[in-house]
C-alpha atoms as a PDB file:
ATOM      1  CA  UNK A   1       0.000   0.000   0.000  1.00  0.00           C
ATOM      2  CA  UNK A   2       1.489   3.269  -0.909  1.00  0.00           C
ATOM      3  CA  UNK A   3       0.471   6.381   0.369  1.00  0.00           C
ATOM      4  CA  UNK A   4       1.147  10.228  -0.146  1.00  0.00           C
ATOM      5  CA  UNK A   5       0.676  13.218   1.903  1.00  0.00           C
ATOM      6  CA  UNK A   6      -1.229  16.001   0.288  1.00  0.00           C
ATOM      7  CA  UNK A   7      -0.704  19.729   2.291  1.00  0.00           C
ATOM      8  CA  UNK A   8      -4.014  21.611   2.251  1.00  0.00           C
ATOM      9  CA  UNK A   9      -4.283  25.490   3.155  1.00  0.00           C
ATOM     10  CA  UNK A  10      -7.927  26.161   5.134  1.00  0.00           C
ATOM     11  CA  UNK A  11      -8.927  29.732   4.983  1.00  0.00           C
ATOM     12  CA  UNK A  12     -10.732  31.295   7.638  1.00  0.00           C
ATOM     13  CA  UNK A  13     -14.025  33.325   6.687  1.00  0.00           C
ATOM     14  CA  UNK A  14     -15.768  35.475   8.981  1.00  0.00           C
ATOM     15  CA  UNK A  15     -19.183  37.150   8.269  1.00  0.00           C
ATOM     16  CA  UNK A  16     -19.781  40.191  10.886  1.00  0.00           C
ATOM     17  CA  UNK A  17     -22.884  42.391  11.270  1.00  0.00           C
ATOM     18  CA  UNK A  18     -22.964  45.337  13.410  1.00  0.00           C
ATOM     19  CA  UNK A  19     -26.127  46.775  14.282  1.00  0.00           C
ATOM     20  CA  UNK A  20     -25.497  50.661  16.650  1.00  0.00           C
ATOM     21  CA  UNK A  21     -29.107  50.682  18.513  1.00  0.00           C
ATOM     22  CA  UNK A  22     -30.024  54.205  20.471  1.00  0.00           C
ATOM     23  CA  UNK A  23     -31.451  53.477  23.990  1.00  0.00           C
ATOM     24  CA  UNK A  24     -33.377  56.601  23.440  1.00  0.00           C
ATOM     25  CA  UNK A  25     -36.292  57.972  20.258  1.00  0.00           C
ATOM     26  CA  UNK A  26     -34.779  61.295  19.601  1.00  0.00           C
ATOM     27  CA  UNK A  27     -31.386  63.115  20.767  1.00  0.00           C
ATOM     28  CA  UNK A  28     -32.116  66.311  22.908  1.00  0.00           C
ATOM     29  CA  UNK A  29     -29.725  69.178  22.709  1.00  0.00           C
ATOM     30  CA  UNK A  30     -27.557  69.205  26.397  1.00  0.00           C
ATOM     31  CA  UNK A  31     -28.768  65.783  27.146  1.00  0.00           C
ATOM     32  CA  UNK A  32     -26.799  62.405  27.096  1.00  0.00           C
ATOM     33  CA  UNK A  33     -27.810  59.844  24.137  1.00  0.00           C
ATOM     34  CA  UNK A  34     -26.914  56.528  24.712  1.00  0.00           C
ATOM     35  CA  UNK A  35     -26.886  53.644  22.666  1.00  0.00           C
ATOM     36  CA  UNK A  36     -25.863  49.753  21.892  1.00  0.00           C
ATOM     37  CA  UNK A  37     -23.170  48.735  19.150  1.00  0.00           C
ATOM     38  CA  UNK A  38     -23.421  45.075  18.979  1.00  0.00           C
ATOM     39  CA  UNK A  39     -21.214  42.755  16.628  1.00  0.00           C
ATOM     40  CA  UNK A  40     -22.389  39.235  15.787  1.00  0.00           C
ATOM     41  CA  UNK A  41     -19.960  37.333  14.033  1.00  0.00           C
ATOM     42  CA  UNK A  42     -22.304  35.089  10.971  1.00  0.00           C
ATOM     43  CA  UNK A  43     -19.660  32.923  10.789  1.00  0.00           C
ATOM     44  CA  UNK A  44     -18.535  30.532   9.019  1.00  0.00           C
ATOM     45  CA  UNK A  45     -15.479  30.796  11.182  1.00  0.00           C
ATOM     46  CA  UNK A  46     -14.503  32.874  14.060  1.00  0.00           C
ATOM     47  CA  UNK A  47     -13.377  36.464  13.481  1.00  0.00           C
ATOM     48  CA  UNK A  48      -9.445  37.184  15.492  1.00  0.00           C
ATOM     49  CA  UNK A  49      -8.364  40.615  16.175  1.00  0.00           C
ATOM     50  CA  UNK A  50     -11.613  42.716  15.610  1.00  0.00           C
ATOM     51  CA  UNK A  51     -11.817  45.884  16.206  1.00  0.00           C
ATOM     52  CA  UNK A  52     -14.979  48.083  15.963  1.00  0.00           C
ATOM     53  CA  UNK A  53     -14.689  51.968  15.135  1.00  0.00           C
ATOM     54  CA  UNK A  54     -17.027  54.115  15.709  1.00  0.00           C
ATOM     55  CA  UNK A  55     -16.712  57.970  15.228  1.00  0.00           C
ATOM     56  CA  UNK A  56     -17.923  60.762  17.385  1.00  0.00           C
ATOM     57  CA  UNK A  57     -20.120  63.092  15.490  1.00  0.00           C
ATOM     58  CA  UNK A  58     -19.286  67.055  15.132  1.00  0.00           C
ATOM     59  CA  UNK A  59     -20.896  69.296  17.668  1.00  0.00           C
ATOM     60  CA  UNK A  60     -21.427  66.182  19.736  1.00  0.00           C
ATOM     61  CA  UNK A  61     -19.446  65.842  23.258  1.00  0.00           C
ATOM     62  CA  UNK A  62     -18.157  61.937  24.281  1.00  0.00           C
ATOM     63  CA  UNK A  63     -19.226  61.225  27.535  1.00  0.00           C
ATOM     64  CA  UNK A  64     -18.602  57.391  28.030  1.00  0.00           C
ATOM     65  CA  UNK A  65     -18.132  54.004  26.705  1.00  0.00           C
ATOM     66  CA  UNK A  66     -18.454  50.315  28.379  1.00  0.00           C
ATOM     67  CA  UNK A  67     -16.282  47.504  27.221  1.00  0.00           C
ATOM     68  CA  UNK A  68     -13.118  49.072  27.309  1.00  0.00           C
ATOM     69  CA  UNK A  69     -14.424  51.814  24.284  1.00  0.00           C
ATOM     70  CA  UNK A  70     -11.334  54.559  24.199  1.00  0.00           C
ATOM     71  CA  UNK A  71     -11.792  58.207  22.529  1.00  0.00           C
ATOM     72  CA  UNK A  72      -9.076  58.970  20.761  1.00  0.00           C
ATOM     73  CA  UNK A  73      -9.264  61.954  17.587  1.00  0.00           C
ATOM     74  CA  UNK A  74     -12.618  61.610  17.202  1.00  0.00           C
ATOM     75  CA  UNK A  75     -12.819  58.346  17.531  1.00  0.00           C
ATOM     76  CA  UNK A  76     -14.165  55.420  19.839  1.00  0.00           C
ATOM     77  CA  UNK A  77     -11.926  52.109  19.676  1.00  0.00           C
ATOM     78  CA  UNK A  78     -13.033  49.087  21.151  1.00  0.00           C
ATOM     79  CA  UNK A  79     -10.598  45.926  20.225  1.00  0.00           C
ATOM     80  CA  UNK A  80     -12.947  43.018  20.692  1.00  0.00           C
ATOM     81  CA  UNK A  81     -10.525  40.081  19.511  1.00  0.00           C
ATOM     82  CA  UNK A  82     -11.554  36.947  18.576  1.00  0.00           C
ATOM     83  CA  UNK A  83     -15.332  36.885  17.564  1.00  0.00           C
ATOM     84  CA  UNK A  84     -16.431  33.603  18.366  1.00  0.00           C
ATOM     85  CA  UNK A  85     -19.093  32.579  15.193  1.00  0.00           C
ATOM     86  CA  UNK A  86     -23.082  32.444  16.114  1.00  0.00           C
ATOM     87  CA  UNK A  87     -23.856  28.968  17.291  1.00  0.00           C
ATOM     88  CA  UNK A  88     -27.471  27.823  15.610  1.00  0.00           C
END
Protein backbone atom coordinates (compact mmCIF):
# COMPACT_ATOMS: atom_id res chain seq x y z
CA UNK A 1 0.00 0.00 0.00
CA UNK A 2 1.49 3.27 -0.91
CA UNK A 3 0.47 6.38 0.37
CA UNK A 4 1.15 10.23 -0.15
CA UNK A 5 0.68 13.22 1.90
CA UNK A 6 -1.23 16.00 0.29
CA UNK A 7 -0.70 19.73 2.29
CA UNK A 8 -4.01 21.61 2.25
CA UNK A 9 -4.28 25.49 3.16
CA UNK A 10 -7.93 26.16 5.13
CA UNK A 11 -8.93 29.73 4.98
CA UNK A 12 -10.73 31.29 7.64
CA UNK A 13 -14.02 33.32 6.69
CA UNK A 14 -15.77 35.47 8.98
CA UNK A 15 -19.18 37.15 8.27
CA UNK A 16 -19.78 40.19 10.89
CA UNK A 17 -22.88 42.39 11.27
CA UNK A 18 -22.96 45.34 13.41
CA UNK A 19 -26.13 46.77 14.28
CA UNK A 20 -25.50 50.66 16.65
CA UNK A 21 -29.11 50.68 18.51
CA UNK A 22 -30.02 54.21 20.47
CA UNK A 23 -31.45 53.48 23.99
CA UNK A 24 -33.38 56.60 23.44
CA UNK A 25 -36.29 57.97 20.26
CA UNK A 26 -34.78 61.30 19.60
CA UNK A 27 -31.39 63.11 20.77
CA UNK A 28 -32.12 66.31 22.91
CA UNK A 29 -29.72 69.18 22.71
CA UNK A 30 -27.56 69.20 26.40
CA UNK A 31 -28.77 65.78 27.15
CA UNK A 32 -26.80 62.41 27.10
CA UNK A 33 -27.81 59.84 24.14
CA UNK A 34 -26.91 56.53 24.71
CA UNK A 35 -26.89 53.64 22.67
CA UNK A 36 -25.86 49.75 21.89
CA UNK A 37 -23.17 48.73 19.15
CA UNK A 38 -23.42 45.07 18.98
CA UNK A 39 -21.21 42.76 16.63
CA UNK A 40 -22.39 39.23 15.79
CA UNK A 41 -19.96 37.33 14.03
CA UNK A 42 -22.30 35.09 10.97
CA UNK A 43 -19.66 32.92 10.79
CA UNK A 44 -18.53 30.53 9.02
CA UNK A 45 -15.48 30.80 11.18
CA UNK A 46 -14.50 32.87 14.06
CA UNK A 47 -13.38 36.46 13.48
CA UNK A 48 -9.45 37.18 15.49
CA UNK A 49 -8.36 40.62 16.18
CA UNK A 50 -11.61 42.72 15.61
CA UNK A 51 -11.82 45.88 16.21
CA UNK A 52 -14.98 48.08 15.96
CA UNK A 53 -14.69 51.97 15.13
CA UNK A 54 -17.03 54.11 15.71
CA UNK A 55 -16.71 57.97 15.23
CA UNK A 56 -17.92 60.76 17.38
CA UNK A 57 -20.12 63.09 15.49
CA UNK A 58 -19.29 67.06 15.13
CA UNK A 59 -20.90 69.30 17.67
CA UNK A 60 -21.43 66.18 19.74
CA UNK A 61 -19.45 65.84 23.26
CA UNK A 62 -18.16 61.94 24.28
CA UNK A 63 -19.23 61.23 27.53
CA UNK A 64 -18.60 57.39 28.03
CA UNK A 65 -18.13 54.00 26.70
CA UNK A 66 -18.45 50.32 28.38
CA UNK A 67 -16.28 47.50 27.22
CA UNK A 68 -13.12 49.07 27.31
CA UNK A 69 -14.42 51.81 24.28
CA UNK A 70 -11.33 54.56 24.20
CA UNK A 71 -11.79 58.21 22.53
CA UNK A 72 -9.08 58.97 20.76
CA UNK A 73 -9.26 61.95 17.59
CA UNK A 74 -12.62 61.61 17.20
CA UNK A 75 -12.82 58.35 17.53
CA UNK A 76 -14.16 55.42 19.84
CA UNK A 77 -11.93 52.11 19.68
CA UNK A 78 -13.03 49.09 21.15
CA UNK A 79 -10.60 45.93 20.22
CA UNK A 80 -12.95 43.02 20.69
CA UNK A 81 -10.52 40.08 19.51
CA UNK A 82 -11.55 36.95 18.58
CA UNK A 83 -15.33 36.89 17.56
CA UNK A 84 -16.43 33.60 18.37
CA UNK A 85 -19.09 32.58 15.19
CA UNK A 86 -23.08 32.44 16.11
CA UNK A 87 -23.86 28.97 17.29
CA UNK A 88 -27.47 27.82 15.61
Amino acid sequence: MNSNGVDVTVETLANLAIMKQSTTARAVAGENLAYTITVTNNGPSDAQEVVVTDPIPMGTTFVSADMGGMLENGIVTWNVGTSQRARQ
